[in-house]
N, C-alpha and C. Protein backbone atom coordinates (compact mmCIF):
# COMPACT_ATOMS: atom_id res chain seq x y z
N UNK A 1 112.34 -94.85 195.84
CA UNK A 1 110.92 -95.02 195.99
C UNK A 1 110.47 -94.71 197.41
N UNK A 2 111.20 -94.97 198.23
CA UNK A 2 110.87 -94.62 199.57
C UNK A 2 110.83 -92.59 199.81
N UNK A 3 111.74 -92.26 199.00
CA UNK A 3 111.33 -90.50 198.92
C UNK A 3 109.82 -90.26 198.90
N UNK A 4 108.79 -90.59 198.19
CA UNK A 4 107.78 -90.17 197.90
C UNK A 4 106.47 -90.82 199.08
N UNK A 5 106.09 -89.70 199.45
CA UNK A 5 104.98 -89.89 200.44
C UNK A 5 103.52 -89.94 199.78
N UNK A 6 103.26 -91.53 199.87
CA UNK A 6 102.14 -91.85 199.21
C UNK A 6 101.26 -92.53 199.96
N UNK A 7 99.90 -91.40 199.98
CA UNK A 7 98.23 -91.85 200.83
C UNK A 7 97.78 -92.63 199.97
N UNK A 8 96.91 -93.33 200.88
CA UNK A 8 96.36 -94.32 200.55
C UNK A 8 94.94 -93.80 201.17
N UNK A 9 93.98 -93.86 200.57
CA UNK A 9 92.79 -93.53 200.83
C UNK A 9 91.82 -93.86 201.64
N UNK A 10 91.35 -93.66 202.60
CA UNK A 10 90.59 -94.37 203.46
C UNK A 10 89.06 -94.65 203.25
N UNK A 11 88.60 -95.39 203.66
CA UNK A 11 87.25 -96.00 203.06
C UNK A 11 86.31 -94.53 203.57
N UNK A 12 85.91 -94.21 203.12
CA UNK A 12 84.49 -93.04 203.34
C UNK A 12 82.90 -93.88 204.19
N UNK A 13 82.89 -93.26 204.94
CA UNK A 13 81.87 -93.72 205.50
C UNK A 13 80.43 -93.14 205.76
N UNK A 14 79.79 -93.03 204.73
CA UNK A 14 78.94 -91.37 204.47
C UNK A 14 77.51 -91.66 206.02
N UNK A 15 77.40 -92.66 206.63
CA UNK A 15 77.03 -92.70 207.15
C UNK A 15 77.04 -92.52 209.08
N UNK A 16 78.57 -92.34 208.80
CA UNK A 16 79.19 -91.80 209.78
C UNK A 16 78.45 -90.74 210.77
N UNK A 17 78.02 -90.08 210.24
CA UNK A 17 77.19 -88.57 210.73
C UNK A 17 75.97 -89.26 211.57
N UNK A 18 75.28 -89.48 210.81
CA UNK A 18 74.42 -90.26 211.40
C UNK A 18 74.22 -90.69 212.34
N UNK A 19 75.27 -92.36 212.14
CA UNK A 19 75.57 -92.86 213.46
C UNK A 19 75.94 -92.04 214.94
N UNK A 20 76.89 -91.12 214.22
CA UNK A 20 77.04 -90.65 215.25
C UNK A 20 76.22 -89.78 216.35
N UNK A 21 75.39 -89.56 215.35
CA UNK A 21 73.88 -88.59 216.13
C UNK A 21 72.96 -89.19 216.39
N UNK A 22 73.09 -90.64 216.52
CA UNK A 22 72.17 -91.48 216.95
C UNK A 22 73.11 -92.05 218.05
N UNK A 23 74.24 -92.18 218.49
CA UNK A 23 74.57 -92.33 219.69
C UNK A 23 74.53 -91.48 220.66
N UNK A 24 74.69 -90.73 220.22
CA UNK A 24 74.62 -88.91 220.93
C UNK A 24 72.98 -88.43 221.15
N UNK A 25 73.13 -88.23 222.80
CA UNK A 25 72.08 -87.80 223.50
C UNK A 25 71.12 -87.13 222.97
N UNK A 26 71.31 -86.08 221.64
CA UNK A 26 70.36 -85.43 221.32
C UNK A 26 70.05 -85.57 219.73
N UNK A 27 69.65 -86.93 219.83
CA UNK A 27 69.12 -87.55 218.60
C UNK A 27 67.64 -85.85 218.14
N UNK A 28 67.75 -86.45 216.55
CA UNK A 28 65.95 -85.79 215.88
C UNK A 28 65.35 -86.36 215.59
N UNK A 29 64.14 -86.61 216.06
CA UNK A 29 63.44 -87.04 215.93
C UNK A 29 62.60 -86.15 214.65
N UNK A 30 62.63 -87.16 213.87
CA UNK A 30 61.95 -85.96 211.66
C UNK A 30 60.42 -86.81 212.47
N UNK A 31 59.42 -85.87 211.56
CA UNK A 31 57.88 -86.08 211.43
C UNK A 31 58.27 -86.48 209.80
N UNK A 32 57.41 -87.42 209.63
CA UNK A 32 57.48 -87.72 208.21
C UNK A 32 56.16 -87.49 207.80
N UNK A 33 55.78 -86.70 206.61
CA UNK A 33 54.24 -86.72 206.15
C UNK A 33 54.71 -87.11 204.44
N UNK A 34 53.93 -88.32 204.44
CA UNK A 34 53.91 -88.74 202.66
C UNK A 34 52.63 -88.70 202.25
N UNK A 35 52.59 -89.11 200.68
CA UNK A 35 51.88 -89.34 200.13
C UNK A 35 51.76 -90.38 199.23
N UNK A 36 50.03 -91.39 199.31
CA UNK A 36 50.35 -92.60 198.26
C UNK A 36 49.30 -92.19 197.21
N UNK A 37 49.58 -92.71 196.27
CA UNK A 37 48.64 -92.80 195.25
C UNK A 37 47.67 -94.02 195.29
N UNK A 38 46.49 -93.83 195.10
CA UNK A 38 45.18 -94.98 195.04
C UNK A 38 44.95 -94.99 193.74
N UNK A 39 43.82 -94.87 193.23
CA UNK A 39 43.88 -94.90 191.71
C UNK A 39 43.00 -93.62 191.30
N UNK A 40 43.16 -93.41 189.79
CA UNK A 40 43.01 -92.01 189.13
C UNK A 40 43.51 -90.90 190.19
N UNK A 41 42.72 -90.07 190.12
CA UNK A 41 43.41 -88.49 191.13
C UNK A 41 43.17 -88.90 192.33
N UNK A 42 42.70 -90.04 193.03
CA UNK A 42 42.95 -90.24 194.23
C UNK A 42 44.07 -90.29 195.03
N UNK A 43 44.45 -90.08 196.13
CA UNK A 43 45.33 -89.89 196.74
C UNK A 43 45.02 -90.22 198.73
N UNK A 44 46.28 -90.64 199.63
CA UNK A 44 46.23 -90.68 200.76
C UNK A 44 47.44 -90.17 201.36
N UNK A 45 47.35 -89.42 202.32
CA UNK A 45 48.46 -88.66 203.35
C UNK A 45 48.65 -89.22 204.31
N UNK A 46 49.66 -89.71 204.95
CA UNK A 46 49.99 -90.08 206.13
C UNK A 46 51.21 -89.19 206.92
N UNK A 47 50.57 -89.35 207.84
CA UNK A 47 51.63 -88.81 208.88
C UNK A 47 52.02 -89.65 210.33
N UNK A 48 53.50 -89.77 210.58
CA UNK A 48 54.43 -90.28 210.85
C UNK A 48 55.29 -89.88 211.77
N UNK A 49 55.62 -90.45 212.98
CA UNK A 49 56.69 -89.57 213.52
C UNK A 49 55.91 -88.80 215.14
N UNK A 50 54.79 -88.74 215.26
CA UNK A 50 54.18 -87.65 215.86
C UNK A 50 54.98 -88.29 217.39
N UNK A 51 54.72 -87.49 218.55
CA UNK A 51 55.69 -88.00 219.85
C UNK A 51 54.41 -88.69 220.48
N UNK A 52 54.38 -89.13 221.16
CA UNK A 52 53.23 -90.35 221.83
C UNK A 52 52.85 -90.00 223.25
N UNK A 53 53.09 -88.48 223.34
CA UNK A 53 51.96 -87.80 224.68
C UNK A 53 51.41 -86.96 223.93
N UNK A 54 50.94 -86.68 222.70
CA UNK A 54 49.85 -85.96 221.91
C UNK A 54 48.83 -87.19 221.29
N UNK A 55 47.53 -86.87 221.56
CA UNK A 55 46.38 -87.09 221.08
C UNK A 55 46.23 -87.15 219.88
N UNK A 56 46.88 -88.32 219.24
CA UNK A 56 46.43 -88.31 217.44
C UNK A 56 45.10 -87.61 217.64
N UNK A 57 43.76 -88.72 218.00
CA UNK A 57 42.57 -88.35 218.07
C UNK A 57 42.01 -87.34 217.71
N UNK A 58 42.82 -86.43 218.55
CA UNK A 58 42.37 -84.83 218.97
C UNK A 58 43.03 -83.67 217.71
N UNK A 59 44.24 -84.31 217.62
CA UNK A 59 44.89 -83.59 216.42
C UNK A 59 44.80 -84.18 214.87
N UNK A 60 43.76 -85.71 215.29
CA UNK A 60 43.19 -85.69 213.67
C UNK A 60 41.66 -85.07 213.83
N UNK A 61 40.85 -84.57 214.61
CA UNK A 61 39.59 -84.20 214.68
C UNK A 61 39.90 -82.53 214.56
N UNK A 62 40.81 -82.41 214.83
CA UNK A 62 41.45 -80.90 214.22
C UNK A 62 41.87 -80.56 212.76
N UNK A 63 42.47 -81.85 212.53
CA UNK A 63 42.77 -81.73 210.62
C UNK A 63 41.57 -82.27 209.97
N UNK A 64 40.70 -82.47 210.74
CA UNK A 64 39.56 -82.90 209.24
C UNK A 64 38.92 -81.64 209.11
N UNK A 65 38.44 -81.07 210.49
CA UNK A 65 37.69 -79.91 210.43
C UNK A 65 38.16 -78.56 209.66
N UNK A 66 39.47 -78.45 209.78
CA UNK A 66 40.14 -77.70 209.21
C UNK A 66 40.63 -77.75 207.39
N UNK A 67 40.61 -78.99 207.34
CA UNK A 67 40.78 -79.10 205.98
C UNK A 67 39.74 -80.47 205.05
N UNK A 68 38.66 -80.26 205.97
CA UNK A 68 37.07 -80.86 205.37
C UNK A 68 37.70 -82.06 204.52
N UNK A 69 37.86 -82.68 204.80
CA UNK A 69 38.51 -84.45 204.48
C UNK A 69 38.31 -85.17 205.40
N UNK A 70 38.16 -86.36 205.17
CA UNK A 70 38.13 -87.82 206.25
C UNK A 70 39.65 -88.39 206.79
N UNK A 71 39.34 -88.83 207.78
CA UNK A 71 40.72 -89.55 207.99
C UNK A 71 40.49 -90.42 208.97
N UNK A 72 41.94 -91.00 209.67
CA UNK A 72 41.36 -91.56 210.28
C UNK A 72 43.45 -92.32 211.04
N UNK A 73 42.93 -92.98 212.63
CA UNK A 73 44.61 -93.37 212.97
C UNK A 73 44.63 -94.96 212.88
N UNK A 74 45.75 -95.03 212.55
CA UNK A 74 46.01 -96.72 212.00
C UNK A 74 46.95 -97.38 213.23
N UNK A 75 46.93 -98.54 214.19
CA UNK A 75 47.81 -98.80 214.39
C UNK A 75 48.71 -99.74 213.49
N UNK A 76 50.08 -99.33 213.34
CA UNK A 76 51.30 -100.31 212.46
C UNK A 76 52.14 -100.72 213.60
N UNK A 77 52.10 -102.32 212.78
CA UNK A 77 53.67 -102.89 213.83
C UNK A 77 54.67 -102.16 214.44
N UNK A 78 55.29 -102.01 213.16
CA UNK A 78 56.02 -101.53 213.00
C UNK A 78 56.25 -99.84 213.33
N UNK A 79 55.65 -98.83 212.97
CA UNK A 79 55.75 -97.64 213.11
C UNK A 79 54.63 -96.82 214.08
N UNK A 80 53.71 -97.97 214.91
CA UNK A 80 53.39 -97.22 215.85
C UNK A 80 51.66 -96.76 215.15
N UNK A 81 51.21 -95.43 215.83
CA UNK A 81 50.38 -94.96 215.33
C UNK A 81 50.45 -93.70 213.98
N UNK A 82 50.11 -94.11 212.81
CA UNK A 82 50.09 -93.38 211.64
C UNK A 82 48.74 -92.43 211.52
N UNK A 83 48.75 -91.34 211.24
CA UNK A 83 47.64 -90.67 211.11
C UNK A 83 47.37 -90.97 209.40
N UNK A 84 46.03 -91.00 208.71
CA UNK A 84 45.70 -91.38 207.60
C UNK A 84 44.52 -90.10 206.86
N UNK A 85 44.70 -89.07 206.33
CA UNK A 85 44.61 -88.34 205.34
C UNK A 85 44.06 -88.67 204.45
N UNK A 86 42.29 -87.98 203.74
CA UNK A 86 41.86 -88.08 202.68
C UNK A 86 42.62 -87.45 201.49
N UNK A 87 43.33 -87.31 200.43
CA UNK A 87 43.52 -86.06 199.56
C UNK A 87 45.43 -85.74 199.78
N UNK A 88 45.58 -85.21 199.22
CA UNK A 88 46.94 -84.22 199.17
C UNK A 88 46.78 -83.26 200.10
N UNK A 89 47.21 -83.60 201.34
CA UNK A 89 47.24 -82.57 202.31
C UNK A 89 48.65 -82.45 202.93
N UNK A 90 49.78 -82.13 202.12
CA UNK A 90 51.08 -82.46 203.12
C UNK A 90 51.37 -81.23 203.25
N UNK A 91 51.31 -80.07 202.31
CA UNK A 91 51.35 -79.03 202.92
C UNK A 91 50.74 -78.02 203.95
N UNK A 92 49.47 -78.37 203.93
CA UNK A 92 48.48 -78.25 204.98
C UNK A 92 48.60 -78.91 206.21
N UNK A 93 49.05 -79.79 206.23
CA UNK A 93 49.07 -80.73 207.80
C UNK A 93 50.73 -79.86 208.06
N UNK A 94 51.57 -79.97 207.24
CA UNK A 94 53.02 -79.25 207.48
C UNK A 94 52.63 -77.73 208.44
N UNK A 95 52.08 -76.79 207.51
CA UNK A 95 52.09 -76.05 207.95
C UNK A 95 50.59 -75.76 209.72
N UNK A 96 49.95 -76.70 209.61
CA UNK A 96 49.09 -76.56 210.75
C UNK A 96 49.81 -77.20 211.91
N UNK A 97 50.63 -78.29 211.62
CA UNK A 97 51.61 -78.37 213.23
C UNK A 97 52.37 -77.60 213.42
N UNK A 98 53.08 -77.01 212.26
CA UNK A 98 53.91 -75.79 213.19
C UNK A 98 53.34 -74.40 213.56
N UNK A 99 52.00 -74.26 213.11
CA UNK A 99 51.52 -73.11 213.39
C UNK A 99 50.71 -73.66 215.25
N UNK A 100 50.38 -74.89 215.31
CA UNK A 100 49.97 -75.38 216.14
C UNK A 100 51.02 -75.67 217.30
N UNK A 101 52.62 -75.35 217.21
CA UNK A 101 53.67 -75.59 218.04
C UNK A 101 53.73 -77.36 218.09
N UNK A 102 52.99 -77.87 217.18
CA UNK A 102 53.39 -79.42 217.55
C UNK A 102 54.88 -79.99 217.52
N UNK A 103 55.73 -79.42 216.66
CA UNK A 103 56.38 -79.51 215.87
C UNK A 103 57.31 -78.62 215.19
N UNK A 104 58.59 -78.23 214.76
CA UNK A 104 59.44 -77.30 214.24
C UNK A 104 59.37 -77.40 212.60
N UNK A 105 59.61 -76.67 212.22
CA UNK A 105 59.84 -76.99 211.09
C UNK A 105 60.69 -77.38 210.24
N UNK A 106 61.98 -77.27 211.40
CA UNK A 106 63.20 -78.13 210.80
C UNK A 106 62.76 -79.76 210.90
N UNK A 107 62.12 -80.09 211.66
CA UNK A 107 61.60 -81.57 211.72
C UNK A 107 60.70 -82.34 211.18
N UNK A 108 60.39 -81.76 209.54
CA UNK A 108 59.46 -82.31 209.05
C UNK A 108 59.98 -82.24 207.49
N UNK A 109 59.28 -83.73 207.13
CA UNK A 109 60.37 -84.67 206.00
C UNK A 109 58.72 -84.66 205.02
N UNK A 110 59.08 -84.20 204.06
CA UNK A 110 57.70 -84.02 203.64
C UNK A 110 58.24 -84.97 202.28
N UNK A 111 57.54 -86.06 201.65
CA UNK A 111 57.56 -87.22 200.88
C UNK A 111 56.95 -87.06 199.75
N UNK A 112 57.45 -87.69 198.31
CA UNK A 112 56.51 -88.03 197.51
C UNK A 112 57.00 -87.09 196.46
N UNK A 113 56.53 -87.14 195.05
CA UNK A 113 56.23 -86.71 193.56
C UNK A 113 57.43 -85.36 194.07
């Protein structure tokens, strides 16, 4: 019995990666843009993530004009300042920060249905 060379499996740690790129200097920072449902075809967009020397303000007075909806910035405990979206706009806000250089497009986590 001792002839036979037998592994034993080691625990998997799928989170490993991760961690590890969160100790490591050059963390990513993802933009998150979701979407909630209100009731019937209503809908709200938020966006998430933005870096905190840009002007929500300025870059939500840019997305209303541009895509004729209301909105408006929320402060959360927890997550800081959220930008708040009339409508289904995640592809539209997606593609106006990166056309706007806010943002890459590898860095954006687009949510929902």
């Amino acid at each position: 019995m001792s002839d036979l060379d037998i592994q034993i499996p080691t625990a998997f740690d799928p989170f490993a990666d991760a961690n590890a790129e969160d100790s490591g200097g050059g963390t990513k920072e993802y933009m998150h843009i979701r979407i909630q449902q209100r009731n019937g075809r209503k809908s709200l967009t938020t966006v998430q993530g933005l870096k905190k020397e840009f002007s929500y303000n300025k870059i939500l007075k840019d997305l209303k004009k541009e895509f004729c909806c209301n909105g408006t910035v929320v402060q959360d405990p927890e997550l800081g300042q959220v930008i708040q979206l009339q409508g289904d706009q995640r592809k539209n806000v997606s593609t106006f920060l990166v056309q706007a250089g806010i943002v890459k497009n590898d860095n954006i986590k687009i949510h929902g249905f």
